[in-house]
Protein backbone atom coordinates (compact mmCIF):
# COMPACT_ATOMS: atom_id res chain seq x y z
CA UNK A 1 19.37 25.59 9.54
CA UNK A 2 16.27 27.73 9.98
CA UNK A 3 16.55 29.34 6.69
CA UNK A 4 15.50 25.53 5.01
CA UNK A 5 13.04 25.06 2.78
CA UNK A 6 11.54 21.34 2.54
CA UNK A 7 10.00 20.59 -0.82
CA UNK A 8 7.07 17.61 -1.02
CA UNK A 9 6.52 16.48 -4.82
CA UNK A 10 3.81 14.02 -5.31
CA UNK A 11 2.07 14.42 -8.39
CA UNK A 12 1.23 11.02 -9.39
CA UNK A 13 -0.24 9.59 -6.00
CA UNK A 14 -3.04 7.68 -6.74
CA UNK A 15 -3.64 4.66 -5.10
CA UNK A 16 -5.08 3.89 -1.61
CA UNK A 17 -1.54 2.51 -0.07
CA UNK A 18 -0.43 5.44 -1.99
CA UNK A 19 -2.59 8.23 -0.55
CA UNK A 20 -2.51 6.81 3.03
CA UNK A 21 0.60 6.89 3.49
CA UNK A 22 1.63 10.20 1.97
CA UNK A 23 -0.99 11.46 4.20
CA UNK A 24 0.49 10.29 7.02
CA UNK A 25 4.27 10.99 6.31
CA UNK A 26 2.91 14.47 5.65
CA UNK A 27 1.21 15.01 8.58
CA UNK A 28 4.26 14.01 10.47
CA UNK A 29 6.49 16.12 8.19
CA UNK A 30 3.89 19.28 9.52
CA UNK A 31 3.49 18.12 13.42
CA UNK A 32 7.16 17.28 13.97
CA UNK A 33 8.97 20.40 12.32
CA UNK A 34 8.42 24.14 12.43
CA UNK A 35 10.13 24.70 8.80
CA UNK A 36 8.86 25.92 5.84
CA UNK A 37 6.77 23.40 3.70
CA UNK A 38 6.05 23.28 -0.33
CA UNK A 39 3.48 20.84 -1.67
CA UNK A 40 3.36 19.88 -5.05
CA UNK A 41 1.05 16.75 -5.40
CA UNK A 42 -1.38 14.91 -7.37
CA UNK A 43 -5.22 15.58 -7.22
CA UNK A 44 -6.41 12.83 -5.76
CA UNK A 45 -3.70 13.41 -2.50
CA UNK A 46 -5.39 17.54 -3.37
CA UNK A 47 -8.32 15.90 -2.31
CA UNK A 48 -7.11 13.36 0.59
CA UNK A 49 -5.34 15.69 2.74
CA UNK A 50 -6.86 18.02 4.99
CA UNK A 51 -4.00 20.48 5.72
CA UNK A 52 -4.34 24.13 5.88
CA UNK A 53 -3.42 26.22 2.58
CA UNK A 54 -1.65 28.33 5.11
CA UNK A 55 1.37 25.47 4.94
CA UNK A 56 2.21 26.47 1.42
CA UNK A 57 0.69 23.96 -0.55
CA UNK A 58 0.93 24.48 -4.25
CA UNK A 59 -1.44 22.64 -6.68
CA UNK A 60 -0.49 23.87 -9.87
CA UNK A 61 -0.99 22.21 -13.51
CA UNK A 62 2.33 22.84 -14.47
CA UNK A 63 3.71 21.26 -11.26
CA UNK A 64 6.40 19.14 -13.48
CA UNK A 65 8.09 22.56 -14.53
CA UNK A 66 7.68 24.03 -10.59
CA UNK A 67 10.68 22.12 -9.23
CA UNK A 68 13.34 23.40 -12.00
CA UNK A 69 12.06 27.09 -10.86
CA UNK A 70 12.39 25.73 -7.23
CA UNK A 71 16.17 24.80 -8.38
CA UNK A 72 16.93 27.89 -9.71
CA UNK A 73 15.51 29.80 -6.89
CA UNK A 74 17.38 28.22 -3.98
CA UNK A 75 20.46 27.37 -5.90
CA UNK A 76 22.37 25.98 -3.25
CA UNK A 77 21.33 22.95 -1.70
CA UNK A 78 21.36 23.65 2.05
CA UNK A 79 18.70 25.91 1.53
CA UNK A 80 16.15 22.53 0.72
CA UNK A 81 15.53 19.29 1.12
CA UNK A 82 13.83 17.51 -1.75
CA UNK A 83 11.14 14.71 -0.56
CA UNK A 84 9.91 12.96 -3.69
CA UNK A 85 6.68 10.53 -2.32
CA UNK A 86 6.24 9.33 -6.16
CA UNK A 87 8.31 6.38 -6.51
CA UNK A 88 10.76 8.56 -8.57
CA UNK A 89 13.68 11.00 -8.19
CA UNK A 90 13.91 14.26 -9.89
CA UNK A 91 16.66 14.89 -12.50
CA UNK A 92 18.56 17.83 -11.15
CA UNK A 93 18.26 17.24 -7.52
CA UNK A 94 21.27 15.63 -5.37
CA UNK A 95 20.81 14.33 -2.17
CA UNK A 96 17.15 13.64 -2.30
CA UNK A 97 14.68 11.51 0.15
CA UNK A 98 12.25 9.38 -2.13
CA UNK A 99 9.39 7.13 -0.89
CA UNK A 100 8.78 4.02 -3.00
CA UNK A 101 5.08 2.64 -3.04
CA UNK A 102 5.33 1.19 -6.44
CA UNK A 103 6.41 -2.40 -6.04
CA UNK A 104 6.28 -2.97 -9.92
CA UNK A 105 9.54 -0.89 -10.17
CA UNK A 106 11.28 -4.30 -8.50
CA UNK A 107 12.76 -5.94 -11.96
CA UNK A 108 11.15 -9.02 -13.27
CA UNK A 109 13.92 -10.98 -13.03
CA UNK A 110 13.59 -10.76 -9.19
CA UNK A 111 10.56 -11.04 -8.88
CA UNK A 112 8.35 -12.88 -11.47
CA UNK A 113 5.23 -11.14 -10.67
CA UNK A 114 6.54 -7.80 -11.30
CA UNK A 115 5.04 -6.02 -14.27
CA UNK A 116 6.14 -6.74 -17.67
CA UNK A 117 4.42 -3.81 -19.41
CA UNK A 118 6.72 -1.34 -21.53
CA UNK A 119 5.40 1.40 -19.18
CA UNK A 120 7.27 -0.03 -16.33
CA UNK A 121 10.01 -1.24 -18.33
CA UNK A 122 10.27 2.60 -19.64
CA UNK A 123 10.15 3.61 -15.75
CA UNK A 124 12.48 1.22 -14.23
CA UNK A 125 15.25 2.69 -16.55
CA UNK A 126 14.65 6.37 -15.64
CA UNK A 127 14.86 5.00 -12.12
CA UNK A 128 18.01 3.26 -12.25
CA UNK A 129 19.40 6.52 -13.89
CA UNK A 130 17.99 8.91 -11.35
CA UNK A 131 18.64 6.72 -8.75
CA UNK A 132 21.85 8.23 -8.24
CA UNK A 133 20.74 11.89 -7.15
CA UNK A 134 18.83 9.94 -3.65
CA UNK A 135 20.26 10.27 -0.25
CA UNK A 136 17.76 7.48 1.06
CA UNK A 137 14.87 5.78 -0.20
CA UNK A 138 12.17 5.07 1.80
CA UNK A 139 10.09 1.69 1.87
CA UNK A 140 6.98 -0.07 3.33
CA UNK A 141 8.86 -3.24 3.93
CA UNK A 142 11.95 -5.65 4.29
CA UNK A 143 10.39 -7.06 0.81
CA UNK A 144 10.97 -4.12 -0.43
CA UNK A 145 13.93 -2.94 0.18
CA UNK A 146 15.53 -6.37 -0.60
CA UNK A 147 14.15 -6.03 -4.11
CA UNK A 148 15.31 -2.88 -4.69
CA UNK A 149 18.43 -3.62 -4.04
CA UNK A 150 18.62 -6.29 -6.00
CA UNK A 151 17.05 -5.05 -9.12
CA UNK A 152 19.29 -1.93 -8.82
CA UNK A 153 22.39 -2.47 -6.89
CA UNK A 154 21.74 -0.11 -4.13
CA UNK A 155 23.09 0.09 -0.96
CA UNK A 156 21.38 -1.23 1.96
CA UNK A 157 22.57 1.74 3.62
CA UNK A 158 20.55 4.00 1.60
CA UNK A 159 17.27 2.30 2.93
CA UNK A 160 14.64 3.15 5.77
CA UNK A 161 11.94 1.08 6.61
CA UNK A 162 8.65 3.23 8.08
CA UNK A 163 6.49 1.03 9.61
CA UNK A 164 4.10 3.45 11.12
CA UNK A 165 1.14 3.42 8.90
CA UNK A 166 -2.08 2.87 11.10
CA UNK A 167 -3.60 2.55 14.62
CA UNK A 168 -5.52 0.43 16.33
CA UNK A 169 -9.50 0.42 15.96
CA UNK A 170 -11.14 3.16 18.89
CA UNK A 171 -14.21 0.02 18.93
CA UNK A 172 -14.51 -3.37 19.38
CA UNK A 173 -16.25 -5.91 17.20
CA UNK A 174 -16.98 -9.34 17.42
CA UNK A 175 -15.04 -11.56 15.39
CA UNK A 176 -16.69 -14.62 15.55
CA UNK A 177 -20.01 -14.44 13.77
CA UNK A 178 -22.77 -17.59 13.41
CA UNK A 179 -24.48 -16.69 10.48
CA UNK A 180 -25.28 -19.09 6.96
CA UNK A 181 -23.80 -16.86 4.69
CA UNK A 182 -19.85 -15.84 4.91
CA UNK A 183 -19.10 -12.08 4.05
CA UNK A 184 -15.90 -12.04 2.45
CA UNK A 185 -13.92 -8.55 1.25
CA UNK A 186 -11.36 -7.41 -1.03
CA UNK A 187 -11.01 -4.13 -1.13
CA UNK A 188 -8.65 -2.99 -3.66
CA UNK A 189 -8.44 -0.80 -6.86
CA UNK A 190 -8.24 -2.97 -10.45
CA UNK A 191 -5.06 -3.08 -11.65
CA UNK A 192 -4.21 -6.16 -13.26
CA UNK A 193 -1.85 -7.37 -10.47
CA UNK A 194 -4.18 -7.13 -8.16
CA UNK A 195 -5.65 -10.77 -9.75
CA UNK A 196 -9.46 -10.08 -9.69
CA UNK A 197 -9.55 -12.89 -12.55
CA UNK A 198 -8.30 -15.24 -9.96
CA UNK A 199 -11.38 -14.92 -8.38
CA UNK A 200 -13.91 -14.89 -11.45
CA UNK A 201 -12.30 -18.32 -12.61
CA UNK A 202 -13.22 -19.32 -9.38
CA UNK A 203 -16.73 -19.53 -9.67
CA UNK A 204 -16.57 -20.64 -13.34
CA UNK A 205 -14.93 -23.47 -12.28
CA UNK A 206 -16.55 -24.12 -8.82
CA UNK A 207 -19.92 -24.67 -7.30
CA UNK A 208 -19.36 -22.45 -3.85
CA UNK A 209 -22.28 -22.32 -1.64
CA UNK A 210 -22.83 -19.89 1.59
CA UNK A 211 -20.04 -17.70 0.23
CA UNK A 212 -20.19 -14.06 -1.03
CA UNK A 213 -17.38 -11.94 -1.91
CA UNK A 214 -17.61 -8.21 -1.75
CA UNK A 215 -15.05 -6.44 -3.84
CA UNK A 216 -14.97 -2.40 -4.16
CA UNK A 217 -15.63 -1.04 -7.54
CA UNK A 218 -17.67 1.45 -9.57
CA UNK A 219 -20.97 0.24 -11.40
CA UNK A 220 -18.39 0.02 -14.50
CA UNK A 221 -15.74 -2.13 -13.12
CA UNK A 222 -18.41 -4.67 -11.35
CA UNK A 223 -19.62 -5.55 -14.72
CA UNK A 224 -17.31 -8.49 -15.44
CA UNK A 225 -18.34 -9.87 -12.05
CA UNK A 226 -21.69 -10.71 -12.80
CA UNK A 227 -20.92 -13.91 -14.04
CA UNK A 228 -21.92 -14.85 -10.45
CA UNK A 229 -24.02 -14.18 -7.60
CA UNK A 230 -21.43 -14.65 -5.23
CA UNK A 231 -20.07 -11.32 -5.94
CA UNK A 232 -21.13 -8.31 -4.42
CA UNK A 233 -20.41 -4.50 -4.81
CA UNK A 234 -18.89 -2.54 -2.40
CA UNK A 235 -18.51 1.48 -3.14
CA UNK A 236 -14.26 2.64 -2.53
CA UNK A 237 -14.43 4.13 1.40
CA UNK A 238 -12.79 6.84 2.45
CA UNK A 239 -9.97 5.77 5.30
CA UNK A 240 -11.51 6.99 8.27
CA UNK A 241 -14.32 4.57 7.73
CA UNK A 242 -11.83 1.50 7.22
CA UNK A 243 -12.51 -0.25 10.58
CA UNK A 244 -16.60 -0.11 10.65
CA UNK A 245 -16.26 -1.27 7.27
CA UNK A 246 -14.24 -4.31 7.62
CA UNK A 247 -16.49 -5.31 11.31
CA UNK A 248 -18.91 -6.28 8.55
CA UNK A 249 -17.08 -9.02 7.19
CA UNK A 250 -16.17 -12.65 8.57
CA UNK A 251 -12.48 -12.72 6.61
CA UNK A 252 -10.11 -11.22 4.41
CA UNK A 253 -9.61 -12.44 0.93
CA UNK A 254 -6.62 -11.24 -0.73
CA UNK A 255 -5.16 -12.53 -4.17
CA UNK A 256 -3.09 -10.16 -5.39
CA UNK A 257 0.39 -10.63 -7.02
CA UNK A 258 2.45 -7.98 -5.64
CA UNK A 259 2.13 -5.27 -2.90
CA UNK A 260 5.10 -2.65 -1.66
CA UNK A 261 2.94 -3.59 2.17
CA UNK A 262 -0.60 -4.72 1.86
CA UNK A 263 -2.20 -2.26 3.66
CA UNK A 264 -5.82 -4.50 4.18
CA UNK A 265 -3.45 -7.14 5.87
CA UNK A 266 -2.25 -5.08 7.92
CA UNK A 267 -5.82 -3.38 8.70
CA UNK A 268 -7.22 -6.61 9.04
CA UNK A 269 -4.53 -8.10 11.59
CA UNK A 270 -5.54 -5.26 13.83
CA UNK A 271 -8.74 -6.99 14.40
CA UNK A 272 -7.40 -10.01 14.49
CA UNK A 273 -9.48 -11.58 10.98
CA UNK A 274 -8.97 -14.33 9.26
CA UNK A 275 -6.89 -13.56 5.94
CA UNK A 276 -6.97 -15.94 2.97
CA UNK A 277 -4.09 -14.45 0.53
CA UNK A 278 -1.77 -15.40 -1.92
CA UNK A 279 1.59 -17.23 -0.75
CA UNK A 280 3.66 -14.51 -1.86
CA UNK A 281 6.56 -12.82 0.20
CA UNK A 282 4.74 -9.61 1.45
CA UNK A 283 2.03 -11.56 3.03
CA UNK A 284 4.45 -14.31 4.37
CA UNK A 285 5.87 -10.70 5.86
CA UNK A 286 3.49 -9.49 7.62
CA UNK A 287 1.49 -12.83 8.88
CA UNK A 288 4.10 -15.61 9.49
CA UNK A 289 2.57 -18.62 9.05
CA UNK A 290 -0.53 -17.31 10.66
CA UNK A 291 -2.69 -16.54 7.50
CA UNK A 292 -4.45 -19.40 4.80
CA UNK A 293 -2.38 -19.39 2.09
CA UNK A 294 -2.83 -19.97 -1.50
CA UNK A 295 -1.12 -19.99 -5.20
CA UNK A 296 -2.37 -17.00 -6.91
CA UNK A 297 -2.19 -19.09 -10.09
CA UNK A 298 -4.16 -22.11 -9.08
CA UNK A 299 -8.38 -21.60 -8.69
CA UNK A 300 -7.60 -25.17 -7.14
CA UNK A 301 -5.20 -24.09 -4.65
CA UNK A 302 -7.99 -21.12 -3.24
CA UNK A 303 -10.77 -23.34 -3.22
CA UNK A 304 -9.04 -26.04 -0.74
CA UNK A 305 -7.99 -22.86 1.38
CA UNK A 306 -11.44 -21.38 1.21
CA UNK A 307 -12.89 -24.74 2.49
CA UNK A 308 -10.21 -24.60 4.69
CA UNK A 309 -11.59 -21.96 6.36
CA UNK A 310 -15.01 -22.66 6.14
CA UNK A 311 -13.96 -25.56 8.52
CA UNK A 312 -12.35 -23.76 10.87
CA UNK A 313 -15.14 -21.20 11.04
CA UNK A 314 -17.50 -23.91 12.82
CA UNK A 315 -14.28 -24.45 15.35
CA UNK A 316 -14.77 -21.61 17.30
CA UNK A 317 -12.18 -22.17 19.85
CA UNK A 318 -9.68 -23.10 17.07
CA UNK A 319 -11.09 -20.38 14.85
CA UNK A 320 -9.79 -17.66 16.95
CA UNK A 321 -6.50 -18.97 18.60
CA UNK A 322 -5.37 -19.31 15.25
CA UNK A 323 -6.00 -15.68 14.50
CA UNK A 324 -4.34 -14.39 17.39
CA UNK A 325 -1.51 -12.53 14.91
CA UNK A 326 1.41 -11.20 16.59
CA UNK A 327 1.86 -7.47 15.79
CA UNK A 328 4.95 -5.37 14.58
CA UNK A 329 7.67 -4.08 16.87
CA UNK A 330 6.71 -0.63 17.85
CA UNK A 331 7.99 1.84 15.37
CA UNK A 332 9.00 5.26 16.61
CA UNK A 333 8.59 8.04 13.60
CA UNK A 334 10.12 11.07 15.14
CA UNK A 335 13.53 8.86 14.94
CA UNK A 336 13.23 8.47 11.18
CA UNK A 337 12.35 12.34 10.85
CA UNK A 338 15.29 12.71 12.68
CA UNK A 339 17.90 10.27 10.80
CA UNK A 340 16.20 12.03 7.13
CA UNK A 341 16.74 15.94 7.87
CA UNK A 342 14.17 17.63 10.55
């Protein structure tokens, strides 16, 4: 119908895995269809997209409030579609499209990693009422959607899975480097799930030569990481320098509890590194059995799989035929677009 009106509400988008993929989506939305567009997002996605005010994009401060006037403007509903890409559905809207990032909405009681804050507790109830008003939900993963379903009692017919996050490197970079100290990265904001103090207890507990870890964080958030040497600063990078950053490092390190993808596995399997992450089910997801594999809980269980690799690493043969990930099955976008509403 040419006379619809596609609303985009966004305003608490935040994270990296957040912010990438709205951009994306969005930039899909805007490429694939000639129909009128409406913005409402956070700051941070303000600042992350690079899309021409000429699309009618609204940053406003009283962008909660915008889509009741929305409502009441086009007061029947084949006049707009309502994209949520916050996690949550809106109140008054029927029939909306909502992407979930936020893989602490999954109950606790499926998943025992899930947050157990009052916050989420408070959130995961206004979801399950709201939950309702959504024509399809939109995920990152089978893990996902599985949980989802579970914690809620959805449908499974009320799920997509888009899959089409990133591309391959435009450069080449040699994987296998001979030098005496290994470059390891996590880069990752610091929420609590993302298990920094996995890594801290590490190197209380263990004497770990020829090993430095480079984590992102501000001057404020490195503090608590001075406890050792082995830890090194790494300023938050923008997207477009993702690749030449991580062709600087030997492997992936990746602890964290719970992830709606794990974006830096997936960045990292395009150039084929060696990823040393928690045993968890998004990882098993996207690496088989081809990553090294620890318990998030045990300093004991990442030390044997970072001497693991360390062994490996003077196998170069071995080294990188076990690397040799397969990748995802090509995922078309436009046929999404086309099963939502465009």
């Amino acid at each position: 119908m040419s006379d619809t009106i596609n609303l985009i509400f966004g305003p608490n988008v935040q994270g990296k895995g957040a912010l990438v993929w709205s951009d994306i989506i969005i930039k899909k939305f805007l490429h694939k269809s000639s129909k009128k567009f409406f913005f409402i997002v956070s700051n941070s996605l303000q600042n992350y997209l690079k899309i021409s005010k000429t699309k009618n994009i609204f940053f406003k401060n009283l962008i909660y409030l915008f889509p009741l006037f929305f409502k009441i403007f086009f007061k029947r509903e084949k006049n707009y579609n309502l994209i949520s890409i916050g996690d949550y559905p809106l109140p008054i809207f029927k029939n909306q499209i909502v992407f979930v990032n936020q893989a602490n909405l999954i109950k606790n009681e499926e998943y025992e990693f899930s947050s157990q804050s009052i916050s989420f507790l408070l959130k995961r109830i206004y979801f399950k009422i709201f939950s309702k008003n959504v024509k399809k939900f939109i995920v990152q993963s089978n893990f996902m959607k599985f949980k989802l379903m579970q914690s809620y009692n959805l449908d499974k017919k009320k799920f997509l899975i888009y899959k089409d996050l990133i591309q391959k490197p435009n450069f080449s970079f040699k994987l296998y480097k001979r030098r005496k100290v290994i470059k390891l990265l996590y880069p990752s904001n610091h929420y609590e799930y993302k298990n920094h103090e996995l890594l801290i207890e590490l190197f209380k507990n263990y004497k770990i030569k020829n090993i430095e870890i480079y984590v992102t964080a501000t001057k404020k958030e490195f503090q608590k990481f001075r406890i050792s040497k082995s830890f090194r600063r790494l300023d938050y990078f923008k997207n477009h320098r993702v690749f030449k950053v991580y062709s600087k490092f030997d492997a992936l390190i990746f602890p964290s509890f719970i992830e709606s993808l794990g974006l830096p596995i997936l960045e990292a399997k395009l150039f084929k590194m060696p990823i040393i992450c928690s045993n968890l089910p998004y990882a098993k997801e996207l690496l088989g059995n081809k990553g090294i594999f620890f318990n998030p809980l045990s300093t004991k269980s990442l030390y044997k799989s970072l001497m693991s690799y360390l062994s490996l690493k003077n196998k170069k043969n071995l080294h990188q035929k076990l690397f040799q990930y397969s990748n995802r099955k090509k995922f078309r976008s436009d046929v999404l677009l086309k099963k939502l509403f465009i």
